[in-house]
Protein backbone atom coordinates (compact mmCIF):
# COMPACT_ATOMS: atom_id res chain seq x y z
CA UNK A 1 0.00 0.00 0.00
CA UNK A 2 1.18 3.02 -0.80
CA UNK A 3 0.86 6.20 0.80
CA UNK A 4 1.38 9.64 -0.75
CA UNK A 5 2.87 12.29 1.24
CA UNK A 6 3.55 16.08 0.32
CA UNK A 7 6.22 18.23 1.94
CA UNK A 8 5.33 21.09 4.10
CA UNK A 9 6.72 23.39 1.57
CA UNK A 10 4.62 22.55 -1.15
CA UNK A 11 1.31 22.85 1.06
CA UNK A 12 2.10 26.37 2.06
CA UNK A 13 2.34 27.48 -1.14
CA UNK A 14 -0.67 26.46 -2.55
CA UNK A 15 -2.74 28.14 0.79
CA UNK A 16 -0.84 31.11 1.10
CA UNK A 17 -2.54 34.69 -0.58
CA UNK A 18 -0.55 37.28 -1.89
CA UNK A 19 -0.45 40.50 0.58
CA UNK A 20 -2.53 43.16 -0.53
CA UNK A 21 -0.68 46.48 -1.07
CA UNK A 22 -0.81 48.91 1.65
CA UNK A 23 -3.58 51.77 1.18
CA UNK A 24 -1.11 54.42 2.87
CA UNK A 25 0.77 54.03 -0.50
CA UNK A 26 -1.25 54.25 -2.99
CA UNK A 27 -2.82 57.72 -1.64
CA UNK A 28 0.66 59.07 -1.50
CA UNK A 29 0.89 58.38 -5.02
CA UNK A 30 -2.73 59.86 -5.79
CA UNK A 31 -2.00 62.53 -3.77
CA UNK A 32 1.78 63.83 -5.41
CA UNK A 33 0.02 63.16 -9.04
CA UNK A 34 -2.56 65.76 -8.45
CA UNK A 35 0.27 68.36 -6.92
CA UNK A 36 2.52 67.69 -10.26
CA UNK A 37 -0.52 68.22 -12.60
CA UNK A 38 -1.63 71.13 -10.02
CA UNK A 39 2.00 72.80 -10.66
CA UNK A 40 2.05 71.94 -14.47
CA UNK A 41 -1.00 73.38 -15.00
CA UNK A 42 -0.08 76.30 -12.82
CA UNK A 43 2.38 77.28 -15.02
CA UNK A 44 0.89 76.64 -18.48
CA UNK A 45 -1.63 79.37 -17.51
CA UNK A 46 0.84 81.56 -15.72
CA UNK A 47 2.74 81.60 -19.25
CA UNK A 48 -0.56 82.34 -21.28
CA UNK A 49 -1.81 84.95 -18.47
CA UNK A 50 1.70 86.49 -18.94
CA UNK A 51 1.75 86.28 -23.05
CA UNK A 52 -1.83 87.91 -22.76
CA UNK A 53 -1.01 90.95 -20.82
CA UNK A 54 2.19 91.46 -22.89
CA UNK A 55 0.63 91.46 -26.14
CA UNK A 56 -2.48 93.58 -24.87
CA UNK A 57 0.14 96.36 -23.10
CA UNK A 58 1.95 96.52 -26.74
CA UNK A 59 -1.66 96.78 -28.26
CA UNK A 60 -2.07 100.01 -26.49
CA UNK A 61 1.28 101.25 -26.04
CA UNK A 62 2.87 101.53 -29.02
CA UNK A 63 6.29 103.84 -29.93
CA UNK A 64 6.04 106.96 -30.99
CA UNK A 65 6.57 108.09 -34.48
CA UNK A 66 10.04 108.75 -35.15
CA UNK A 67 11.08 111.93 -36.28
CA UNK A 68 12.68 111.89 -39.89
CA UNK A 69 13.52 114.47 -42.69
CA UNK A 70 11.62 113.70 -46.09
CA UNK A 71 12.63 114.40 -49.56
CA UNK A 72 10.77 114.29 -52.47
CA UNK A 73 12.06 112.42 -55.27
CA UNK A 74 12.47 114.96 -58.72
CA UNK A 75 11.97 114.44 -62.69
CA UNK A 76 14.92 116.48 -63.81
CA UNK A 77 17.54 116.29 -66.42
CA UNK A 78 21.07 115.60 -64.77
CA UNK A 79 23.90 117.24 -67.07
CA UNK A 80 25.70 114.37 -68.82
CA UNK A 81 29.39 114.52 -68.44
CA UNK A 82 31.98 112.17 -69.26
CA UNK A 83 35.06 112.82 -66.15
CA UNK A 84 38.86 111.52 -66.78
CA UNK A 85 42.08 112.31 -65.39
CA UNK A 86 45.42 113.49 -67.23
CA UNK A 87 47.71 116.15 -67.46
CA UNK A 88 48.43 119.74 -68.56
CA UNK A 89 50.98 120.99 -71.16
CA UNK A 90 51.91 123.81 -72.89
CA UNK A 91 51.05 124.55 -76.56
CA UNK A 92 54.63 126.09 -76.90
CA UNK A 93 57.32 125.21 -74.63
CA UNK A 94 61.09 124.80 -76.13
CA UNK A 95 64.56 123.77 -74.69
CA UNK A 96 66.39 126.72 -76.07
CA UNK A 97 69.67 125.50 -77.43
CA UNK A 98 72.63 126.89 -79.27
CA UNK A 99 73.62 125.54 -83.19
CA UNK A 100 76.59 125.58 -82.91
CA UNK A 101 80.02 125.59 -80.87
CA UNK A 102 80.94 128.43 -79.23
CA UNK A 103 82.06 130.59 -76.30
CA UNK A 104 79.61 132.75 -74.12
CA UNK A 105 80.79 135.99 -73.95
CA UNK A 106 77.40 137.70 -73.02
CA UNK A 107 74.16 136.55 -71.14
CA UNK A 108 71.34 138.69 -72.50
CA UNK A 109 68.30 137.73 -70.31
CA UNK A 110 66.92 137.17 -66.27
CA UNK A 111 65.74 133.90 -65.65
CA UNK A 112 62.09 134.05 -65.15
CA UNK A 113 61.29 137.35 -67.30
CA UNK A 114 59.31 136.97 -70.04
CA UNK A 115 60.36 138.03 -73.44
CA UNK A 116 59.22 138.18 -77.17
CA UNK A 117 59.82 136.09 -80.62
CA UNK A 118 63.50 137.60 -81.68
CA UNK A 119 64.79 138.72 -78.24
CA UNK A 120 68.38 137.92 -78.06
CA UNK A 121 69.11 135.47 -75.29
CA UNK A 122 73.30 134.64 -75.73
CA UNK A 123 75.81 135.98 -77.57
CA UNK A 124 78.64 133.38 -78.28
CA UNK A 125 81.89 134.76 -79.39
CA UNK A 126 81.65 135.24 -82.84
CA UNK A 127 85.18 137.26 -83.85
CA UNK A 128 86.50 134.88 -86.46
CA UNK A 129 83.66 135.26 -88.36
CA UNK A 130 83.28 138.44 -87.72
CA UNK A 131 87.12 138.93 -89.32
CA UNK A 132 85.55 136.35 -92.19
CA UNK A 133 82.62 138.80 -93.14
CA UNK A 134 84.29 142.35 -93.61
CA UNK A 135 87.17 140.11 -95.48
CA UNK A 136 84.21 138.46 -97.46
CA UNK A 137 82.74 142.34 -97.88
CA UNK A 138 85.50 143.83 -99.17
CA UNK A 139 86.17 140.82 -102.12
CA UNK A 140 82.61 141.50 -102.84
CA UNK A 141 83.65 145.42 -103.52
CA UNK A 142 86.37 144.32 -105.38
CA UNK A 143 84.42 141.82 -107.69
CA UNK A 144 82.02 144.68 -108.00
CA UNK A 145 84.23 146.81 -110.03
CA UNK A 146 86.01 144.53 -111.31
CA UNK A 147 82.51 143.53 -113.04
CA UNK A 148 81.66 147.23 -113.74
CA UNK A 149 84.34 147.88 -115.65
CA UNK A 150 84.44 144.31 -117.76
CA UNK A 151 80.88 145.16 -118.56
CA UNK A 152 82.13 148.82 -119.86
CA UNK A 153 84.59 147.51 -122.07
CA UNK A 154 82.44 144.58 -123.34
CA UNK A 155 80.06 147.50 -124.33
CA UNK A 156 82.21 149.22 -126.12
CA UNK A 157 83.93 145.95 -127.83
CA UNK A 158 87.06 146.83 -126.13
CA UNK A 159 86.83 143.17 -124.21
CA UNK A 160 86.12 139.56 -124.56
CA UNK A 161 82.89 138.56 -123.02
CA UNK A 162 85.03 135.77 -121.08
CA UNK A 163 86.57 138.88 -118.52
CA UNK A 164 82.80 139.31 -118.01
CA UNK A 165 81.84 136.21 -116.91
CA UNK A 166 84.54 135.79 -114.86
CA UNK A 167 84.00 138.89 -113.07
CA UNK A 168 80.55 138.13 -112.62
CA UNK A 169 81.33 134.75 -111.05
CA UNK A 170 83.74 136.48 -108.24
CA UNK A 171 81.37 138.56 -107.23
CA UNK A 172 78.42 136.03 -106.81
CA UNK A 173 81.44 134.07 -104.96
CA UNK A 174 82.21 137.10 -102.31
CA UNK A 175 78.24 137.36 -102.21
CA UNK A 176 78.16 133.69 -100.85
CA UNK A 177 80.56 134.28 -98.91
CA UNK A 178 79.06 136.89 -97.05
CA UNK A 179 75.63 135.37 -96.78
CA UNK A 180 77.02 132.36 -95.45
CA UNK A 181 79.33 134.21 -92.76
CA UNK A 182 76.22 136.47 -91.73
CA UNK A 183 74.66 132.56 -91.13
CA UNK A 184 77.18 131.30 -89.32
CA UNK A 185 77.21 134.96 -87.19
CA UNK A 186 73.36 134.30 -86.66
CA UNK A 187 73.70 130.86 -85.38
CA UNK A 188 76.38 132.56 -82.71
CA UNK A 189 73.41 134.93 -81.50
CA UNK A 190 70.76 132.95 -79.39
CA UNK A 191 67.53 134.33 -79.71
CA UNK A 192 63.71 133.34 -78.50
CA UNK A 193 62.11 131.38 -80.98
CA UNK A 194 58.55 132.89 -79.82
CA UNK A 195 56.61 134.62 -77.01
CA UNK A 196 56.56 133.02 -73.16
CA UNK A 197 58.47 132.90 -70.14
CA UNK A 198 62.05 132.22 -69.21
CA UNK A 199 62.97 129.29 -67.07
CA UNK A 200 66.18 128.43 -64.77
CA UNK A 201 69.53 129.71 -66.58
CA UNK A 202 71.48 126.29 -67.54
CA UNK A 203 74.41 128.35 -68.61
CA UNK A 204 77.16 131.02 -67.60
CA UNK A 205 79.18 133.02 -69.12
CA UNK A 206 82.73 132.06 -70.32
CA UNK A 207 81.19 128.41 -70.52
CA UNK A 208 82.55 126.62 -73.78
CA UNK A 209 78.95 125.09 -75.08
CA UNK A 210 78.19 122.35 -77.63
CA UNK A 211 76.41 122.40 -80.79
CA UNK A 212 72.86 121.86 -78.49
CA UNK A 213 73.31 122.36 -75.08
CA UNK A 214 70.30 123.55 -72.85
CA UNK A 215 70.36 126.91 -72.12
CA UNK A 216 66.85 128.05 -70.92
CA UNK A 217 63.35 126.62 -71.02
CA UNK A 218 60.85 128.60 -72.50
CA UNK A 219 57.19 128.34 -72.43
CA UNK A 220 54.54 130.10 -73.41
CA UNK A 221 51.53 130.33 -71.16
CA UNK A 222 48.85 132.05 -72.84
CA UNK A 223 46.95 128.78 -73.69
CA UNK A 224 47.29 125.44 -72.35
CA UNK A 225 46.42 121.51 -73.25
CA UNK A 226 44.53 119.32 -71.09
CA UNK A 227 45.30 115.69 -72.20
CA UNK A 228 43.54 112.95 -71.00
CA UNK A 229 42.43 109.30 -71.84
CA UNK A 230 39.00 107.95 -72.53
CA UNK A 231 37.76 104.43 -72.61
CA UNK A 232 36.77 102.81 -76.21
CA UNK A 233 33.35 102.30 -74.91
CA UNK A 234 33.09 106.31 -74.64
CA UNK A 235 34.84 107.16 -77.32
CA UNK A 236 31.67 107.33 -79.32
CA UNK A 237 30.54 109.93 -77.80
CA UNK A 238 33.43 112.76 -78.23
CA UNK A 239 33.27 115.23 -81.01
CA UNK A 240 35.51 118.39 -81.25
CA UNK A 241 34.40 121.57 -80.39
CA UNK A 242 32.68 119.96 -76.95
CA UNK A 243 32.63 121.92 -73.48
CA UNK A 244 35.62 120.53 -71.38
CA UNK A 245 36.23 122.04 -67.63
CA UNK A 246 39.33 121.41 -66.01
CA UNK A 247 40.30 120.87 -62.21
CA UNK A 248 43.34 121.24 -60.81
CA UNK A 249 44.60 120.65 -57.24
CA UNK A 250 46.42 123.80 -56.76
CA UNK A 251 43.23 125.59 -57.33
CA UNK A 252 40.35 124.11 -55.50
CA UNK A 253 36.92 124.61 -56.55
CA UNK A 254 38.43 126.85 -59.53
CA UNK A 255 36.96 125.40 -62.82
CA UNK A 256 38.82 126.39 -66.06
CA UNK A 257 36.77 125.99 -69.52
CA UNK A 258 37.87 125.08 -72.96
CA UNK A 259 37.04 123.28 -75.93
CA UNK A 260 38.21 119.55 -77.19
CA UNK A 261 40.13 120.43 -80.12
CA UNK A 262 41.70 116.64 -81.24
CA UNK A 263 40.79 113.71 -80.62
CA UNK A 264 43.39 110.44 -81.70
CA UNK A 265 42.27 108.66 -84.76
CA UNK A 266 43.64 105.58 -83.67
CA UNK A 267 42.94 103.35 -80.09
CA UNK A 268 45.77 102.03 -78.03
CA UNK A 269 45.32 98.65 -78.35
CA UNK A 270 46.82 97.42 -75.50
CA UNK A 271 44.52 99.56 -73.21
CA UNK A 272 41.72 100.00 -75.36
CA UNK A 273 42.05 103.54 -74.84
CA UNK A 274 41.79 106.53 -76.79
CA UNK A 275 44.24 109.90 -76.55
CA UNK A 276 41.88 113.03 -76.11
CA UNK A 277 43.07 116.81 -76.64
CA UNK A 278 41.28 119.89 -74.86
CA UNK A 279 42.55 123.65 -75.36
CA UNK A 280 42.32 125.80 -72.25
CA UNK A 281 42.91 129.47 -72.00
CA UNK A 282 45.21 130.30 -69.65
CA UNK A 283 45.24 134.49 -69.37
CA UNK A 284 46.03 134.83 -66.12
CA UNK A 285 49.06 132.10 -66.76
CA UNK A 286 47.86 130.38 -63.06
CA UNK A 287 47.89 127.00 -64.93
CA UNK A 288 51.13 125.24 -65.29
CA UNK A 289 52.54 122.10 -67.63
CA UNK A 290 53.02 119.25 -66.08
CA UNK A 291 49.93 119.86 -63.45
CA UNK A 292 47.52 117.34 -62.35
CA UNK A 293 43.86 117.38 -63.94
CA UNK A 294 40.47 116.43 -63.63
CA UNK A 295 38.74 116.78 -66.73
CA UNK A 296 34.87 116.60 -67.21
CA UNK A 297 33.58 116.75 -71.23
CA UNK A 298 30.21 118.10 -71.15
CA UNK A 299 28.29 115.57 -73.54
CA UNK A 300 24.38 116.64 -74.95
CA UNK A 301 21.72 115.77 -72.38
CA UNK A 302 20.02 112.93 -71.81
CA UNK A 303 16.06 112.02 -71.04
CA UNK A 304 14.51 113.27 -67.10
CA UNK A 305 15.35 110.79 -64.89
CA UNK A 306 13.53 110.30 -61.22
CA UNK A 307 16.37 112.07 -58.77
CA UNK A 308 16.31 111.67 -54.62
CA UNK A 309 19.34 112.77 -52.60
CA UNK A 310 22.59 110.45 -52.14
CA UNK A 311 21.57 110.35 -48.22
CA UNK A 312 18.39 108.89 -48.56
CA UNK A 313 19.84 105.59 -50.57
CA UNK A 314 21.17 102.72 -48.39
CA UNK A 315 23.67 100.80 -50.71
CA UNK A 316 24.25 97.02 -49.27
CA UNK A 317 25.18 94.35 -50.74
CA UNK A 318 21.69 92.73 -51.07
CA UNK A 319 20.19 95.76 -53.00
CA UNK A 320 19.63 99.38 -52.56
CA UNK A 321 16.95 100.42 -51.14
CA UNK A 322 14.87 103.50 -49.61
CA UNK A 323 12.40 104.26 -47.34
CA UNK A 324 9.04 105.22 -48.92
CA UNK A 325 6.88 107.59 -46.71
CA UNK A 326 2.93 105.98 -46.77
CA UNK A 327 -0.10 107.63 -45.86
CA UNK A 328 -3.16 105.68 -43.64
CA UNK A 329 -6.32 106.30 -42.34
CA UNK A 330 -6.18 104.93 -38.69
CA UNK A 331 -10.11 104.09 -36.78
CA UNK A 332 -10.44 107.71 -35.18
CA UNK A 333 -10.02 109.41 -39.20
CA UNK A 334 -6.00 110.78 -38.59
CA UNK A 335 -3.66 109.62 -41.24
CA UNK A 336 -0.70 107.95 -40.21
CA UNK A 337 2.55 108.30 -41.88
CA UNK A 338 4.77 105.06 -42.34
CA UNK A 339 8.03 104.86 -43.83
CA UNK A 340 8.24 100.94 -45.58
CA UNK A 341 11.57 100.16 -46.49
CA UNK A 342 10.96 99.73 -50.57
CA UNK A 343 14.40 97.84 -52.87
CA UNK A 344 15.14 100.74 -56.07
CA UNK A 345 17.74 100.68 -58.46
CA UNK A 346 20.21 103.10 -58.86
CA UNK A 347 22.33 104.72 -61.90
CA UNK A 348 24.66 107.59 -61.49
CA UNK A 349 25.38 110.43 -58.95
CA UNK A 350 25.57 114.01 -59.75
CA UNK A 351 25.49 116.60 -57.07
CA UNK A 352 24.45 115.29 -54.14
CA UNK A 353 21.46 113.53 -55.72
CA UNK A 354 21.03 109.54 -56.86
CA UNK A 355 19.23 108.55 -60.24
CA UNK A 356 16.54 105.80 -59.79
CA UNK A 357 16.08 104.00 -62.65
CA UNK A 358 13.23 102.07 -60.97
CA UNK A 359 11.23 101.32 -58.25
CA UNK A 360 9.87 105.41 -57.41
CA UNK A 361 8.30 107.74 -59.40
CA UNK A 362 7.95 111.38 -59.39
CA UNK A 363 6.75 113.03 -56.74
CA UNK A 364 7.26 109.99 -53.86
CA UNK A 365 8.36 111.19 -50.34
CA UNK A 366 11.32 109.21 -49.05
CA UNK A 367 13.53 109.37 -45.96
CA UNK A 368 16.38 111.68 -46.57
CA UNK A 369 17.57 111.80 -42.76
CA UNK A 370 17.02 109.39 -39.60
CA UNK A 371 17.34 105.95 -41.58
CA UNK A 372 19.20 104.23 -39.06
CA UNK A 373 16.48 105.07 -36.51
CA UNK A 374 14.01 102.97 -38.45
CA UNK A 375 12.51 99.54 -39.14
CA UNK A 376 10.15 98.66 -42.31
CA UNK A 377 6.69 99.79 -40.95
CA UNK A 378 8.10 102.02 -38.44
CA UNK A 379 5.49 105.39 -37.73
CA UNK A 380 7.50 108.56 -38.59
CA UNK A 381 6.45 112.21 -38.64
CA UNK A 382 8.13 114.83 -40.68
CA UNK A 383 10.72 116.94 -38.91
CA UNK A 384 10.51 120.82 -39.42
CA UNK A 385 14.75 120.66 -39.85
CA UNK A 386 15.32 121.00 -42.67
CA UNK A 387 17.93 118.46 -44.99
CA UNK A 388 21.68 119.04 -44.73
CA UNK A 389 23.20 120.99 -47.37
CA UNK A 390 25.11 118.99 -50.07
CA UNK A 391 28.60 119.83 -49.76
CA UNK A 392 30.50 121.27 -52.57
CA UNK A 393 33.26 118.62 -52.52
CA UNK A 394 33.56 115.72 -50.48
CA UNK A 395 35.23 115.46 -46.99
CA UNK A 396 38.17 114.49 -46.41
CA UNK A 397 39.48 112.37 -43.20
C-alpha cells in the first residue's frame, strides 16, 4: 500500500494569498500626481496669463513716431558729363639750345622774365667770323668793279665777253661768302624762338657750349592743353568743339573751360584707350605744364530721370533700397505716416542727388535723414529741420 505524502513546503504554497498592497501608498501616489498636474498646470496658464497681458500692453502702447527728414524724389535732367584724369601741357614750350660751338661771352636775359619772338638770349663769341665777313665784304667790292668795268669795255667791244663772266662769277662768290658768314654769325646769337616765359639759366658766361646744349626753357603760357584718356566704350561719344572744364589741385573749386580740339584717330590697343586733346585758355598764366587734372567733357543731355538725394539711398550688398513715406487712415479718421523700407535701383550720382532707374516715381516722399532710426513699418512724422546741405566737394578724413 502506498501512501502519498507532500512536503510542508509545497502545502504552504498552494494556501498562502498574496499581501494586498498597503492603502497608505497608494494615496501618496494619488496625492503627489494631483500636486505635479496642479504645478504643471499652474504654469501653463501663468505663461498664457503672462503672453496675454504682454501682447495687450503693446496693443495700447505703441512707440512713438520717429522723427525723420523727407525728400521728395524729382523728374529732372542731370547734365551728362563724361570725367577723366590726365595732365596739362603747354602749346609752346622749347629747350632753347645753341647751333653751334661756341664761347659765351654775353648773357642777354633774367631767368624768369618773359620776353618776345626775336629777343636775343646769348651771344657766343663770334670774332673769327666776324674777321671772315668784312674780309668776305670787301672781295665783294672788289668783284664789283672789277665787273663794272668788264661790262664797260664789253660794251664798247674793247673786251672779250670771257673777262665778263669771270668777273661776274667772283662777285656772286664774295656774295656767298658773305651770306654764309652772316649765317654762321646768326647761329652765334641765341635768340627766343617765340613769345613766353624764361625758365632756370642752364648756362654762364665764359662756358665753352656744344652744338645743343640747354640753355633756358621757355614756355609760353597764354593757352594750355589738357590731355587725357577715354575708354573705347566712350569714345563714341566725343566730337571736337565739346565743353571741357578742367580741375586742378592747386586751385580748388576753380573750374577752367575750354574746348576739345583733337581727338586720336587711332585706339591704343593694348589699353583700349583713346588719346583726347582739350585747349584751355590760360590768361592769367595760373595754370602750369606738367599739373595734375580732372577733366569733365560736357556731352548733350540725356532724357529726365527720377532724382532723390545720395543720403536717402542705403547701398548694401543685397540691394539698394529707400524708405518710402505711406499715408493711412487709422479708426479715429488721422492719417498715419509710415516709412516701408521699398528695394530701387540706382544709376549715377551728380550733385548730391542719386538717379533711380526704378522702383519710385515722381513726386514719392522718401527718408532723406534718420534711416538708421528705423525699421520697415516704423510710424514717422516729418521733422521741421530742414535736410543738410550737399557739400561742394567731399570730406576728407
Amino acid at each position: 500500500m502506498t501512501i502519498a505524502t507532500e512536503s510542508p513546503g509545497t502545502i504552504r504554497a498552494s494556501t498562502e494569498k498574496p499581501r494586498p498592497r498597503p492603502v497608505r501608498m497608494t494615496r501618496w501616489f494619488i496625492i503627489v500626481g494631483l500636486l505635479l498636474a496642479l504645478l504643471v498646470g499652474g504654469l501653463v496658464g501663468f505663461n498664457a496669463f503672462r503672453s496675454h497681458m504682454i501682447a495687450q500692453f503693446f496693443a495700447g502702447n505703441k512707440p512713438p513716431p520717429v522723427s525723420v527728414t523727407v525728400a521728395e524724389a524729382k523728374s529732372e535732367v542731370i547734365p551728362n558729363l563724361l570725367t577723366a584724369v590726365g595732365d596739362l601741357a603747354a602749346v609752346h614750350q622749347v629747350n632753347v639750345t645753341n647751333d653751334v660751338n661756341g664761347r659765351i661771352t654775353d648773357i642777354m636775359f633774367t631767368a624768369g622774365s618773359t620776353v618776345k619772338v626775336g629777343t636775343p638770349l646769348v651771344q657766343l663769341f663770334d670774332g673769327a667770323e666776324q674777321g671772315d665777313l668784312a674780309s668776305f665784304k670787301a672781295q665783294a667790292k672788289a668783284a664789283e668793279l672789277a665787273l663794272d668795268r668788264a661790262k664797260q669795255l664789253a660794251a664798247r667791244q674793247f673786251g672779250p665777253q670771257a673777262t665778263v663772266d669771270n668777273a661776274q662769277a667772283a662777285f656772286d662768290q664774295a656774295q656767298a661768302g658773305i651770306a654764309k658768314t652772316e649765317a654762321v654769325i646768326s647761329q652765334k646769337l641765341v635768340r627766343a624762338p617765340f613769345d613766353g616765359v624764361l625758365g632756370v639759366r642752364h648756362a654762364e658766361v665764359g662756358q665753352y657750349l656744344t652744338a645743343g646744349t640747354q640753355i633756358v626753357t621757355l614756355t609760353d603760357l597764354s593757352a594750355v592743353y589738357a590731355n587725357f584718356t577715354v575708354t573705347e566704350k566712350d569714345s563714341g561719344t566725343l566730337k571736337v568743339g565739346q565743353i571741357v572744364r578742367v580741375a586742378v589741385d592747386a586751385y580748388p573749386g576753380k573750374v577752367f573751360e575750354g574746348k576739345l580740339t583733337a581727338i586720336e584717330p587711332q585706339i591704343n590697343t593694348d589699353t583700349r584707350n583713346i588719346r583726347v586733346q582739350a585747349t584751355i585758355d590760360n590768361p592769367d598764366q595760373i595754370l602750369k605744364p606738367g599739373m595734375f587734372a580732372t577733366t569733365t567733357v560736357v556731352l548733350p543731355d540725356k532724357p529726365a530721370v527720377i532724382t532723390v538725394p545720395e543720403t536717402a539711398v542705403d547701398y548694401t550688398l543685397y540691394g539698394d533700397s529707400v524708405y518710402l513715406i505711406t499715408e493711412n487712415k487709422s479708426e479715429d479718421g488721422k492719417t498715419n505716416l509710415t516709412a516701408v523700407r521699398t528695394f530701387v535701383r540706382t544709376g549715377d550720382r551728380a550733385k548730391g542727388r542719386a538717379v533711380i532707374v526704378s522702383g519710385l516715381k515722381a513726386g514719392d516722399r522718401v527718408v532723406a535723414v534718420g534711416q538708421l532710426k528705423l525699421q520697415s513699418g516704423a510710424a514717422v512724422e516729418i521733422s521741421s529741420d530742414p535736410a543738410p546741405p550737399i557739400p561742394a566737394k567731399a570730406p576728407r578724413n
